[in-house]
PDB file of N, CA and C in Angstrom:
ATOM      1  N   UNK A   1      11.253  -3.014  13.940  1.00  0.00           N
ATOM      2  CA  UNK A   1      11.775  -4.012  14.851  1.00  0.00           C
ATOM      3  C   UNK A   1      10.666  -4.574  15.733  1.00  0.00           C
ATOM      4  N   UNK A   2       9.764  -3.637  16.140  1.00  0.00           N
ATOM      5  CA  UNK A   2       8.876  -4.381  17.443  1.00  0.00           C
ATOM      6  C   UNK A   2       7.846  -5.510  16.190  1.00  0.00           C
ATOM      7  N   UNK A   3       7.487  -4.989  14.818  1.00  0.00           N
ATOM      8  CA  UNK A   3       6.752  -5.517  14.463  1.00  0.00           C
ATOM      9  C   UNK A   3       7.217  -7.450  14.514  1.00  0.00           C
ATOM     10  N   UNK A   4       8.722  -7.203  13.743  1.00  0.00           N
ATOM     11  CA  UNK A   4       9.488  -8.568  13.281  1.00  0.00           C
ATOM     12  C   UNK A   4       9.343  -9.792  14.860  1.00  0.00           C
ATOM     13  N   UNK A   5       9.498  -8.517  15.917  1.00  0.00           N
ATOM     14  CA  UNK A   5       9.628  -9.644  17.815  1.00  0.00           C
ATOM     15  C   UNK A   5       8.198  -9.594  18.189  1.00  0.00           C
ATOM     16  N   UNK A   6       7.579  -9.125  17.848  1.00  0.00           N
ATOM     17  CA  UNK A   6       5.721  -9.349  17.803  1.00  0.00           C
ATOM     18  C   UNK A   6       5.348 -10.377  16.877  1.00  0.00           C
ATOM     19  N   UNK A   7       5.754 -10.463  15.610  1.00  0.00           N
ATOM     20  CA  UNK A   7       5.710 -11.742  14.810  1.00  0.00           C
ATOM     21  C   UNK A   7       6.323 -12.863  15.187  1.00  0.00           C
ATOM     22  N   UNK A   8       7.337 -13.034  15.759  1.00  0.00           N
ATOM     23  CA  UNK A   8       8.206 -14.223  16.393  1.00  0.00           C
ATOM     24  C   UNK A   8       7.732 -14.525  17.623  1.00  0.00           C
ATOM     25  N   UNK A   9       6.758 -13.528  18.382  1.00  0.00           N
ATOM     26  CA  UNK A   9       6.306 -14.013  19.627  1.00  0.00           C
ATOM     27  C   UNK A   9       5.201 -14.612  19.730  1.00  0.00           C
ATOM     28  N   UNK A  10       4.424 -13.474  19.249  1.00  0.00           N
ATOM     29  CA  UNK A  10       2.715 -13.749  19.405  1.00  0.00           C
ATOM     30  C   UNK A  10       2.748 -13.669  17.891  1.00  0.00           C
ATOM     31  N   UNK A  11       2.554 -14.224  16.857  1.00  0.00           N
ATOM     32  CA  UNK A  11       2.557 -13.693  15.665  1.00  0.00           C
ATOM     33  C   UNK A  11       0.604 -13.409  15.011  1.00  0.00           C
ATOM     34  N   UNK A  12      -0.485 -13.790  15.470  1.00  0.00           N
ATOM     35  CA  UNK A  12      -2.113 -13.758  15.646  1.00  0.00           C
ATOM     36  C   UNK A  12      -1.646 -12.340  16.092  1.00  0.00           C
ATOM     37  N   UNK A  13      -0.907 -11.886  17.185  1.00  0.00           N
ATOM     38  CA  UNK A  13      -1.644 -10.507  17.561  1.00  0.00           C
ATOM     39  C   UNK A  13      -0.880  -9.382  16.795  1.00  0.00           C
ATOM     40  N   UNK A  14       0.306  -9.827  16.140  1.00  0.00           N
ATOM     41  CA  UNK A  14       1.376  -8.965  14.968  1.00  0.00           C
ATOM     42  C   UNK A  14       0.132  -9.161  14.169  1.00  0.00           C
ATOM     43  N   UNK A  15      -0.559  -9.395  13.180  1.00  0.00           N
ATOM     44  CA  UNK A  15      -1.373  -9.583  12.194  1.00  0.00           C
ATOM     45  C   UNK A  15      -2.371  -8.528  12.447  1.00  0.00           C
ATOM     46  N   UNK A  16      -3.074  -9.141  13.839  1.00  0.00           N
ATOM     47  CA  UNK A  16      -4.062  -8.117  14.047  1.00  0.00           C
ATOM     48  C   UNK A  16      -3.690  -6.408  13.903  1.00  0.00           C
ATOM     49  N   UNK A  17      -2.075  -6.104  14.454  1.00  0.00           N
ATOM     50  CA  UNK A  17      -2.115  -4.919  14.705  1.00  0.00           C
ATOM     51  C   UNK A  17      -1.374  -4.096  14.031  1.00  0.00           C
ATOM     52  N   UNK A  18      -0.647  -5.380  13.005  1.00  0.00           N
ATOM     53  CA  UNK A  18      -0.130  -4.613  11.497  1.00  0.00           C
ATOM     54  C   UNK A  18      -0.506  -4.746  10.339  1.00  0.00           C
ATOM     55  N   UNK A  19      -1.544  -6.102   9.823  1.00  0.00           N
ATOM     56  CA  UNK A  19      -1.512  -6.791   8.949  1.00  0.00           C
ATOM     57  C   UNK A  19      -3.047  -6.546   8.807  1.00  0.00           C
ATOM     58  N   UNK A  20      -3.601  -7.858   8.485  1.00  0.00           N
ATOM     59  CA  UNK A  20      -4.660  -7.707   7.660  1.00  0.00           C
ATOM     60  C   UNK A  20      -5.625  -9.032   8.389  1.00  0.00           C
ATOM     61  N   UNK A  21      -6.299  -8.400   9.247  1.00  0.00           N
ATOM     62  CA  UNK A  21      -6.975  -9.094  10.394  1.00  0.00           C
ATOM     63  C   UNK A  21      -8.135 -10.108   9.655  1.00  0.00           C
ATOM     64  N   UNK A  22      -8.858  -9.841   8.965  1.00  0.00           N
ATOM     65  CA  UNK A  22     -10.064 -11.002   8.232  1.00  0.00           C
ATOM     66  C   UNK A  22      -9.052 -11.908   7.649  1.00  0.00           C
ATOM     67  N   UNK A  23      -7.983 -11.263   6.824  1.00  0.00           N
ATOM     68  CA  UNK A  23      -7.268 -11.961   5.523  1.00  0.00           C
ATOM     69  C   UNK A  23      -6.637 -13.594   6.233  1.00  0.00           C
ATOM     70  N   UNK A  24      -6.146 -13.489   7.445  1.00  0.00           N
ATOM     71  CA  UNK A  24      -4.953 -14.016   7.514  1.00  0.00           C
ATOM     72  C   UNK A  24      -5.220 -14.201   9.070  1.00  0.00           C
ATOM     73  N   UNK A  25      -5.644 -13.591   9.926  1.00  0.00           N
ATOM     74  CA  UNK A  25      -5.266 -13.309  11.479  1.00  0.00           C
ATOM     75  C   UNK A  25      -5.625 -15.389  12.263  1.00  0.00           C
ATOM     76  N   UNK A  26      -6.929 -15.440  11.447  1.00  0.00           N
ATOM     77  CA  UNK A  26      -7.536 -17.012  12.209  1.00  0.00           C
ATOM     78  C   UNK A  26      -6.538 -18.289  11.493  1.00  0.00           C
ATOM     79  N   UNK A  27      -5.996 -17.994  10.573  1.00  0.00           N
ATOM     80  CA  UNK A  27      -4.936 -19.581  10.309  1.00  0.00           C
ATOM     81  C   UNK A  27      -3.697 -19.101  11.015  1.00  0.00           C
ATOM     82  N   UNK A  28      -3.079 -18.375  10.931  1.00  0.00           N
ATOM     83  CA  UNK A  28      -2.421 -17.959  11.522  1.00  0.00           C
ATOM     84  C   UNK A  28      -1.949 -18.386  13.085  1.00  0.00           C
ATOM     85  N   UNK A  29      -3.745 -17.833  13.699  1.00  0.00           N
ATOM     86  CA  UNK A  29      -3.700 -18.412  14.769  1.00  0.00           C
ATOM     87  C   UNK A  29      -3.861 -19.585  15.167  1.00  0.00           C
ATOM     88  N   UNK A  30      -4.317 -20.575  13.923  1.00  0.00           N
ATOM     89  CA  UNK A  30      -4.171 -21.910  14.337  1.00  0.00           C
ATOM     90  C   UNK A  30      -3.007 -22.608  14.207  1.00  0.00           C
ATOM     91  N   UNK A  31      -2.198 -22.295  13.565  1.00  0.00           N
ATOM     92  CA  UNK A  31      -1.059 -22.800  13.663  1.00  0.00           C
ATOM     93  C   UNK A  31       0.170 -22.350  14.647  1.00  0.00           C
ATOM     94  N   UNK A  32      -0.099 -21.126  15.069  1.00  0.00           N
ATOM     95  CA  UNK A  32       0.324 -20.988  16.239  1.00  0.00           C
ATOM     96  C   UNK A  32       0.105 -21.177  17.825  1.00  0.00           C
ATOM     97  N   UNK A  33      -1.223 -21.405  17.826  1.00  0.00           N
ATOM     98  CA  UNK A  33      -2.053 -22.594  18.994  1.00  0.00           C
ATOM     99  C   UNK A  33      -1.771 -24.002  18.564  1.00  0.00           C
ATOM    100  N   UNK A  34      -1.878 -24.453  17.358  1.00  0.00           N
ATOM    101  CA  UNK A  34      -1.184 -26.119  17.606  1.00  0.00           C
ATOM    102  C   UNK A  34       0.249 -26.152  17.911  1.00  0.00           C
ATOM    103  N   UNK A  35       1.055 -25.000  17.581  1.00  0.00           N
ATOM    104  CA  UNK A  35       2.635 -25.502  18.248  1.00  0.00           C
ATOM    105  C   UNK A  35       2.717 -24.819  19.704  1.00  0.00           C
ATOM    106  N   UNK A  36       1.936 -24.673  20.089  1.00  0.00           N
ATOM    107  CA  UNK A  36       2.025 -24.277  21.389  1.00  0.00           C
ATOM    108  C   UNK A  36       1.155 -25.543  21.979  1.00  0.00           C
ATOM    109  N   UNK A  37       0.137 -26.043  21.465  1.00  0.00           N
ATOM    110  CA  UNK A  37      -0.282 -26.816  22.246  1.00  0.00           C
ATOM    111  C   UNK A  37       0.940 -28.438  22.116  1.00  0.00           C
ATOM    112  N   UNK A  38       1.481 -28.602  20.689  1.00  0.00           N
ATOM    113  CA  UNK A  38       2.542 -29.626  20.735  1.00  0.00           C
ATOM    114  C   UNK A  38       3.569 -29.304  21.771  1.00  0.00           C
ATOM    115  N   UNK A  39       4.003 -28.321  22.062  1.00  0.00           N
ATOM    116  CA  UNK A  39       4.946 -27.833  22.400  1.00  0.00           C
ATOM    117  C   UNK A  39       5.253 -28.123  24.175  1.00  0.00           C
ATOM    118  N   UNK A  40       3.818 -28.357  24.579  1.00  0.00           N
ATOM    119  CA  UNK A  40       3.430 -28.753  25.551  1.00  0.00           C
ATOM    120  C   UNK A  40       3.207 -29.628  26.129  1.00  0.00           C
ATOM    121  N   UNK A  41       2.100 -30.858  24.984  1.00  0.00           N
ATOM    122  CA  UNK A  41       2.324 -31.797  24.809  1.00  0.00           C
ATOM    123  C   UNK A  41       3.795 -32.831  25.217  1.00  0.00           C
ATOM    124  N   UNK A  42       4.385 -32.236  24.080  1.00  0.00           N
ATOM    125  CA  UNK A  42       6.183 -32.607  24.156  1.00  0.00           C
ATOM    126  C   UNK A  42       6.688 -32.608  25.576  1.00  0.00           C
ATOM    127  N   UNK A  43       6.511 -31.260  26.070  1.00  0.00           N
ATOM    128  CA  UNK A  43       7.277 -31.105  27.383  1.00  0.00           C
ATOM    129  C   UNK A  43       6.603 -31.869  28.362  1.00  0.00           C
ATOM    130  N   UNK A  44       5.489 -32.130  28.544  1.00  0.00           N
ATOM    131  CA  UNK A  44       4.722 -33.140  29.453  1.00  0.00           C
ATOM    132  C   UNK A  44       5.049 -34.095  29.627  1.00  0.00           C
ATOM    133  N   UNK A  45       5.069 -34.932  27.927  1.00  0.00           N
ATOM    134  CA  UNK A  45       5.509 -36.399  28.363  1.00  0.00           C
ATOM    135  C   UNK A  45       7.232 -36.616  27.725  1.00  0.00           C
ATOM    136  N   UNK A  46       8.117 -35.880  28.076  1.00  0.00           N
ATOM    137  CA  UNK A  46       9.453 -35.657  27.541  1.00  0.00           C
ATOM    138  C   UNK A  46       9.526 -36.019  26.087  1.00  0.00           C
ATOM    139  N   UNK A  47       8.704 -36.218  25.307  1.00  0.00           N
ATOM    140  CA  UNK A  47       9.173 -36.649  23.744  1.00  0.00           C
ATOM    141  C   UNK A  47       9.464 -35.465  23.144  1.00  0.00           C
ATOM    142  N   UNK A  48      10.617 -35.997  22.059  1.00  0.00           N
ATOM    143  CA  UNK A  48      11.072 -34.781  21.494  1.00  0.00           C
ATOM    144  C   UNK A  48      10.301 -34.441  19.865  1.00  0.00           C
ATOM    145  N   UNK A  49       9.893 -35.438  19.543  1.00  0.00           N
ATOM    146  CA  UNK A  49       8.910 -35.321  18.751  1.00  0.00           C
ATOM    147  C   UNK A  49       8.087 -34.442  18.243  1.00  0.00           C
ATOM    148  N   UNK A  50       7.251 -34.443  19.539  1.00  0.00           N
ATOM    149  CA  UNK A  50       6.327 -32.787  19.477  1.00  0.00           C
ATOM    150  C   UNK A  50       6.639 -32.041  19.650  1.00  0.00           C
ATOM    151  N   UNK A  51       7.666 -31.723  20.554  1.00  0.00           N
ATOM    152  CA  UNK A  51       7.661 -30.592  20.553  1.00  0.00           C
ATOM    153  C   UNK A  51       9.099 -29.654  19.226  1.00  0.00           C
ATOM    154  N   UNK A  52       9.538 -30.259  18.342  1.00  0.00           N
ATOM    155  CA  UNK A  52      10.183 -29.992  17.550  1.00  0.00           C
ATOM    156  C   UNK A  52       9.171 -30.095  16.007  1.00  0.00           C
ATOM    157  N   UNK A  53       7.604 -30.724  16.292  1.00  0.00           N
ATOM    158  CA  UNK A  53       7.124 -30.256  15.540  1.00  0.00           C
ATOM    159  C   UNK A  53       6.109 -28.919  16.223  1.00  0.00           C
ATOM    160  N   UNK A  54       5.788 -28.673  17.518  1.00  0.00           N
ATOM    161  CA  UNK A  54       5.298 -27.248  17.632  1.00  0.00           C
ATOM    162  C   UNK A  54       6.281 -26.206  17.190  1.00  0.00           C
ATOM    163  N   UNK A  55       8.013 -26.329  17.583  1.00  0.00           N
ATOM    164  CA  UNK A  55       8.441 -25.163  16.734  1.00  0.00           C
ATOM    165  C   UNK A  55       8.710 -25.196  15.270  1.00  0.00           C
ATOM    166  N   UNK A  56       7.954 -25.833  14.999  1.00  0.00           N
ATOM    167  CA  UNK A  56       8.323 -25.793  13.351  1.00  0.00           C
ATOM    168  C   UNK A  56       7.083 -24.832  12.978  1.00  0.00           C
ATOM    169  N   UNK A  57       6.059 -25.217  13.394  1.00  0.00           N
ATOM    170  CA  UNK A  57       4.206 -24.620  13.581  1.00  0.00           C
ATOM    171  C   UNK A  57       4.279 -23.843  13.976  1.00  0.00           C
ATOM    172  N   UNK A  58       5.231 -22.965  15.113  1.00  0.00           N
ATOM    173  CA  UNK A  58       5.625 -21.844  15.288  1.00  0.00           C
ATOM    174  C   UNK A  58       6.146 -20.807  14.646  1.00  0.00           C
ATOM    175  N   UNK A  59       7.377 -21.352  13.684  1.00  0.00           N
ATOM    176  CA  UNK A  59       8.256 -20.791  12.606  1.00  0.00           C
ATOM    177  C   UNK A  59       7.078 -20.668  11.595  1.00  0.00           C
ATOM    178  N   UNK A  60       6.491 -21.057  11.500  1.00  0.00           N
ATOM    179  CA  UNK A  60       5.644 -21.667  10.181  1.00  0.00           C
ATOM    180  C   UNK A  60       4.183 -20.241   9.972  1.00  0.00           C
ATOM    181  N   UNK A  61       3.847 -20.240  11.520  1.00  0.00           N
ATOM    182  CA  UNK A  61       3.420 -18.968  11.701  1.00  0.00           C
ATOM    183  C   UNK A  61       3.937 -17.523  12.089  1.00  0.00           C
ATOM    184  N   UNK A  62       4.771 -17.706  12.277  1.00  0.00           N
ATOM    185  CA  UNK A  62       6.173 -16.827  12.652  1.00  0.00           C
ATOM    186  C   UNK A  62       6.157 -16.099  11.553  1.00  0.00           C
ATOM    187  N   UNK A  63       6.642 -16.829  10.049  1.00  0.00           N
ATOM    188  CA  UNK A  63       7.170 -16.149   8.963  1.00  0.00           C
ATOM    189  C   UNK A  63       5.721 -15.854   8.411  1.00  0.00           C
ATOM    190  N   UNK A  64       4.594 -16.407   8.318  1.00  0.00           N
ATOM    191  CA  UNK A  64       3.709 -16.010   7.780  1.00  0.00           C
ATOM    192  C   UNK A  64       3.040 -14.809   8.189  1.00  0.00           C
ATOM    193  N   UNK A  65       2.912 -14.691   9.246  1.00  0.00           N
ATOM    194  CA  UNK A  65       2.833 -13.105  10.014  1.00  0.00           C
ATOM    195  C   UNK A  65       4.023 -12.204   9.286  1.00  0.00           C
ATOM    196  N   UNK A  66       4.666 -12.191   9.509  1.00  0.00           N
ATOM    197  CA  UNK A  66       5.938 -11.330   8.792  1.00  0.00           C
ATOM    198  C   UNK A  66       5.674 -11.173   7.355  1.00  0.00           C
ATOM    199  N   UNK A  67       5.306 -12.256   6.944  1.00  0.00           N
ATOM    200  CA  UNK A  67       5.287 -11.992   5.057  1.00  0.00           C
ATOM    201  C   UNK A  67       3.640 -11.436   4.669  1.00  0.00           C
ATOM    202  N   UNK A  68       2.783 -11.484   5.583  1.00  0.00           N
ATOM    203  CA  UNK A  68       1.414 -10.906   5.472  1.00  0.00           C
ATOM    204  C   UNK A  68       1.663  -9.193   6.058  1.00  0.00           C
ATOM    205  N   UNK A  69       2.394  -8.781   6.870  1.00  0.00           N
ATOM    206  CA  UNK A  69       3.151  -7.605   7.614  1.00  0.00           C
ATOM    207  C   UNK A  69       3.600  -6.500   6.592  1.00  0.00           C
ATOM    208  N   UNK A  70       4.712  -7.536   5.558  1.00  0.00           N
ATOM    209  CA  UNK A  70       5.200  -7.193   5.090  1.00  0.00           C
ATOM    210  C   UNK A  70       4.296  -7.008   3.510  1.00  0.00           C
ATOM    211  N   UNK A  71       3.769  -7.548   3.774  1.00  0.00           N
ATOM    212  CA  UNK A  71       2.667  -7.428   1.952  1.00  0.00           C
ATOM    213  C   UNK A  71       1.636  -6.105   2.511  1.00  0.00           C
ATOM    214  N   UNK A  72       1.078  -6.111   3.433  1.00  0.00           N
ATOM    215  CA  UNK A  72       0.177  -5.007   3.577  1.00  0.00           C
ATOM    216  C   UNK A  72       1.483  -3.531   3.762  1.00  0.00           C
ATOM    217  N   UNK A  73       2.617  -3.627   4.237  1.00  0.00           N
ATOM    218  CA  UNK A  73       3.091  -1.788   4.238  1.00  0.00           C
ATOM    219  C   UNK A  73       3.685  -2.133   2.962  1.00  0.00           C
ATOM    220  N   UNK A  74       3.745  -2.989   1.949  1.00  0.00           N
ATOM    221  CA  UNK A  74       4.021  -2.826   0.507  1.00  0.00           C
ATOM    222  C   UNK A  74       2.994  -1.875  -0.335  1.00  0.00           C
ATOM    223  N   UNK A  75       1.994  -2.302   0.556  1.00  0.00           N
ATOM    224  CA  UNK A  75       0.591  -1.765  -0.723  1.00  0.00           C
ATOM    225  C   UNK A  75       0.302  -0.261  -0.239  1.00  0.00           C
ATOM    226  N   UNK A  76       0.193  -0.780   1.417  1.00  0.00           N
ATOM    227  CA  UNK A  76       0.514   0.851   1.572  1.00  0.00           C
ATOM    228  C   UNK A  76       1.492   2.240   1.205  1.00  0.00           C
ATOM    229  N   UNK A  77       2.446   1.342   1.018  1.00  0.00           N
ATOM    230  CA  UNK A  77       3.506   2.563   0.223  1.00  0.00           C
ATOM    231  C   UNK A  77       3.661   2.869  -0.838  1.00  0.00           C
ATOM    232  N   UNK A  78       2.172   1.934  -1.970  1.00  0.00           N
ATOM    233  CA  UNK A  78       1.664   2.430  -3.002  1.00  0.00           C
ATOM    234  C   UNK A  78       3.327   2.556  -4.448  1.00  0.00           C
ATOM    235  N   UNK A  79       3.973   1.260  -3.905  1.00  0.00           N
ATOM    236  CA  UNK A  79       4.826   0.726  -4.703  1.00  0.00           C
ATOM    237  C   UNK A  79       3.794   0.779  -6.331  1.00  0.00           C
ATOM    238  N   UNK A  80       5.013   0.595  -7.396  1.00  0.00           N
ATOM    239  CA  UNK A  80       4.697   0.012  -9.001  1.00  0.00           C
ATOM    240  C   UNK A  80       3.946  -0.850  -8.962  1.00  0.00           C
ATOM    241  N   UNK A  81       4.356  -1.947  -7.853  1.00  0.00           N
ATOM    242  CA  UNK A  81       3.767  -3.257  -8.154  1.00  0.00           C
ATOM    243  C   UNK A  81       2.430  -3.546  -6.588  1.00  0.00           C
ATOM    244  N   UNK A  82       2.024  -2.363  -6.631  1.00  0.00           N
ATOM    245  CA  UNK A  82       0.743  -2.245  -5.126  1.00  0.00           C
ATOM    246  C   UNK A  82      -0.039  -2.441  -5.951  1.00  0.00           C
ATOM    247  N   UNK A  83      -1.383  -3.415  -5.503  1.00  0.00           N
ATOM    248  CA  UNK A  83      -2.285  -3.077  -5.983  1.00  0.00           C
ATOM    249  C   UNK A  83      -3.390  -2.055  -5.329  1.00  0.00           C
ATOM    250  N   UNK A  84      -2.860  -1.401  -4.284  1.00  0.00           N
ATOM    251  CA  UNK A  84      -3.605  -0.152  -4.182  1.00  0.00           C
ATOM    252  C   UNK A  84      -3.476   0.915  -5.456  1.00  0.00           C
ATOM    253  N   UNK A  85      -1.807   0.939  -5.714  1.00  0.00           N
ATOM    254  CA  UNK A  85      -1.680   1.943  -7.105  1.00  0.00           C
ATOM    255  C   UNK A  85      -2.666   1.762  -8.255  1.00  0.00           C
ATOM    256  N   UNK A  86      -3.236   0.291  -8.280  1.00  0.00           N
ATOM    257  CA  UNK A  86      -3.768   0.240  -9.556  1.00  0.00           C
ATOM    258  C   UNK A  86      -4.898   0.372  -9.582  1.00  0.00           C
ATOM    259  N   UNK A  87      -5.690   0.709  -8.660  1.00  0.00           N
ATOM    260  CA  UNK A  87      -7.050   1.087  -8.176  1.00  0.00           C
ATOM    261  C   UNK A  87      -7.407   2.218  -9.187  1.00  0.00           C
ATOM    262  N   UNK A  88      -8.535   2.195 -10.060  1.00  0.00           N
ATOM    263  CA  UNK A  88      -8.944   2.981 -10.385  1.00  0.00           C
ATOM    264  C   UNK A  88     -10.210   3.447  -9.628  1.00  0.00           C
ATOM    265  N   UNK A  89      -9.673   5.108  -9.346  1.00  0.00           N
ATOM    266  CA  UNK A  89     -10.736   5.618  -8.218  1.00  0.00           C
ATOM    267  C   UNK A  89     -11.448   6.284  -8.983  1.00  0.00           C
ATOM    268  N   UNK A  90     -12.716   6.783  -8.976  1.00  0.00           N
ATOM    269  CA  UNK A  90     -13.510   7.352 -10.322  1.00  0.00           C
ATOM    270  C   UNK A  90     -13.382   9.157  -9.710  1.00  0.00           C
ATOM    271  N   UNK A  91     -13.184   9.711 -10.658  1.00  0.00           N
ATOM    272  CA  UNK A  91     -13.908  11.157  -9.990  1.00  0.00           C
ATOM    273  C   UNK A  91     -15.028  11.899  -9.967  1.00  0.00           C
ATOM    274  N   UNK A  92     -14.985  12.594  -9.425  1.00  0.00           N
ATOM    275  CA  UNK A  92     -16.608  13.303  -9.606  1.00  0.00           C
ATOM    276  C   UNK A  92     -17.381  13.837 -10.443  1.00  0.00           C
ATOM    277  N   UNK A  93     -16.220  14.411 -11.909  1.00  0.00           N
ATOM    278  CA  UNK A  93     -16.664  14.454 -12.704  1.00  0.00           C
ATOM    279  C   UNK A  93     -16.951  13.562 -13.536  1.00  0.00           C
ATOM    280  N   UNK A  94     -17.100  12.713 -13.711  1.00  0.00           N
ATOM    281  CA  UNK A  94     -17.099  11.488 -14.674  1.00  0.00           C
ATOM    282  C   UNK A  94     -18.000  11.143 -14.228  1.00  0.00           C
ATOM    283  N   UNK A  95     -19.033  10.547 -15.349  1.00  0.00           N
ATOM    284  CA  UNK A  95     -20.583  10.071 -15.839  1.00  0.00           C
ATOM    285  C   UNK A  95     -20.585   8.724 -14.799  1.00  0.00           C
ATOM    286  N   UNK A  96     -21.601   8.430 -14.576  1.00  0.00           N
ATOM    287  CA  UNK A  96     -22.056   6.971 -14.255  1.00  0.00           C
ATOM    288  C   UNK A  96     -22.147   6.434 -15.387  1.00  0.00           C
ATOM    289  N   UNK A  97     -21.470   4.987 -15.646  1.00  0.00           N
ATOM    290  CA  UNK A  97     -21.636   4.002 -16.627  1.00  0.00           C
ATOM    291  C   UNK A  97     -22.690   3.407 -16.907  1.00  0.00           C
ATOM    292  N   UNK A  98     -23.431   3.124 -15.410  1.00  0.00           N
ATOM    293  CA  UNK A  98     -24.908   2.413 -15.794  1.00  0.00           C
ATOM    294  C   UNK A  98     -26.051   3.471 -16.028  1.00  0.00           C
ATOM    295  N   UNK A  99     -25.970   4.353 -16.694  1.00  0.00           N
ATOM    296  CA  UNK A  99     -26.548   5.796 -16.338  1.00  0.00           C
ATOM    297  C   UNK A  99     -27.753   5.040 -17.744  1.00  0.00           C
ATOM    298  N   UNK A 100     -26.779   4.267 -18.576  1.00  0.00           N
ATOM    299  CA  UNK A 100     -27.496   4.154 -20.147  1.00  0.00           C
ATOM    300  C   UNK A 100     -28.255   2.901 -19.773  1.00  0.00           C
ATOM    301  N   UNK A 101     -28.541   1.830 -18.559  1.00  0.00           N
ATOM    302  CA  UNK A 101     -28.916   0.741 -18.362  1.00  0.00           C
ATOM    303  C   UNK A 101     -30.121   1.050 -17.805  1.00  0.00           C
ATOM    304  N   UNK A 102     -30.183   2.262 -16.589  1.00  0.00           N
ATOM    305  CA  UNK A 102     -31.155   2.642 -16.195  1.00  0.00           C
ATOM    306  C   UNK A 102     -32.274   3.106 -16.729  1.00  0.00           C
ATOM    307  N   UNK A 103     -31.909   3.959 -17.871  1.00  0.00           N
ATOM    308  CA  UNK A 103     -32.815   4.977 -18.123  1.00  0.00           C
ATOM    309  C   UNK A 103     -34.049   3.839 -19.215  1.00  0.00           C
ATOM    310  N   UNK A 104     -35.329   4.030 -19.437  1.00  0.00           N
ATOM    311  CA  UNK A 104     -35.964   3.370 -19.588  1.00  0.00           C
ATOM    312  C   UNK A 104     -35.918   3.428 -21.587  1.00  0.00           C
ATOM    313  N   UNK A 105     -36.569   2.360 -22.154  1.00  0.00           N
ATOM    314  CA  UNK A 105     -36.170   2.346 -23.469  1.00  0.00           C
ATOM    315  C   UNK A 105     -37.668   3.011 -24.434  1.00  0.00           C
TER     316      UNK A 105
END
């Protein structure tokens, strides 16, 4: 719950502190600084204009925080379809591949 009213509020700082901060955090935040700055705009000079397009730029970053939220505790919970699951991690026993590139001819 706090994540979904952290995404609908501030949705830049939901990203940062659930999501995936390089991936996503700076568009995010631009589209949630232009409907705040329309939004303002609007209310300044009474047009309804802007400011019904800042909450759209709002919604717009709203859900995208939420669906970036929601894609990173997918992968973390290492679902069928994570691509963390499909990570092949090597083990320790197993050869180096470039072992045959190195060695001299």
């Amino acid at each position: 719950m706090k994540r979904t009213v952290l995404a609908l509020f501030i949705p830049p700082a939901a990203v940062v502190r659930y999501g995936c901060v390089a991936c996503t955090a700076a568009p995010i935040g631009v589209f949630w600084l232009s409907g705040l700055a329309s939004i303002a705009y609007g209310l300044g000079t009474t047009a309804g204009g802007p400011v019904a397009l800042g909450v759209l730029l709002w919604l717009i970053a709203a859900g995208w925080a939420r669906l970036v939220i929601r894609g990173v505790a997918s992968d973390t919970l290492q679902r069928k379809d994570s691509t963390q699951a499909n990570l092949a991690i090597p083990q320790l026993d197993e050869s180096d591949p470039f072992t045959q590139l190195r060695t001299p001819h």
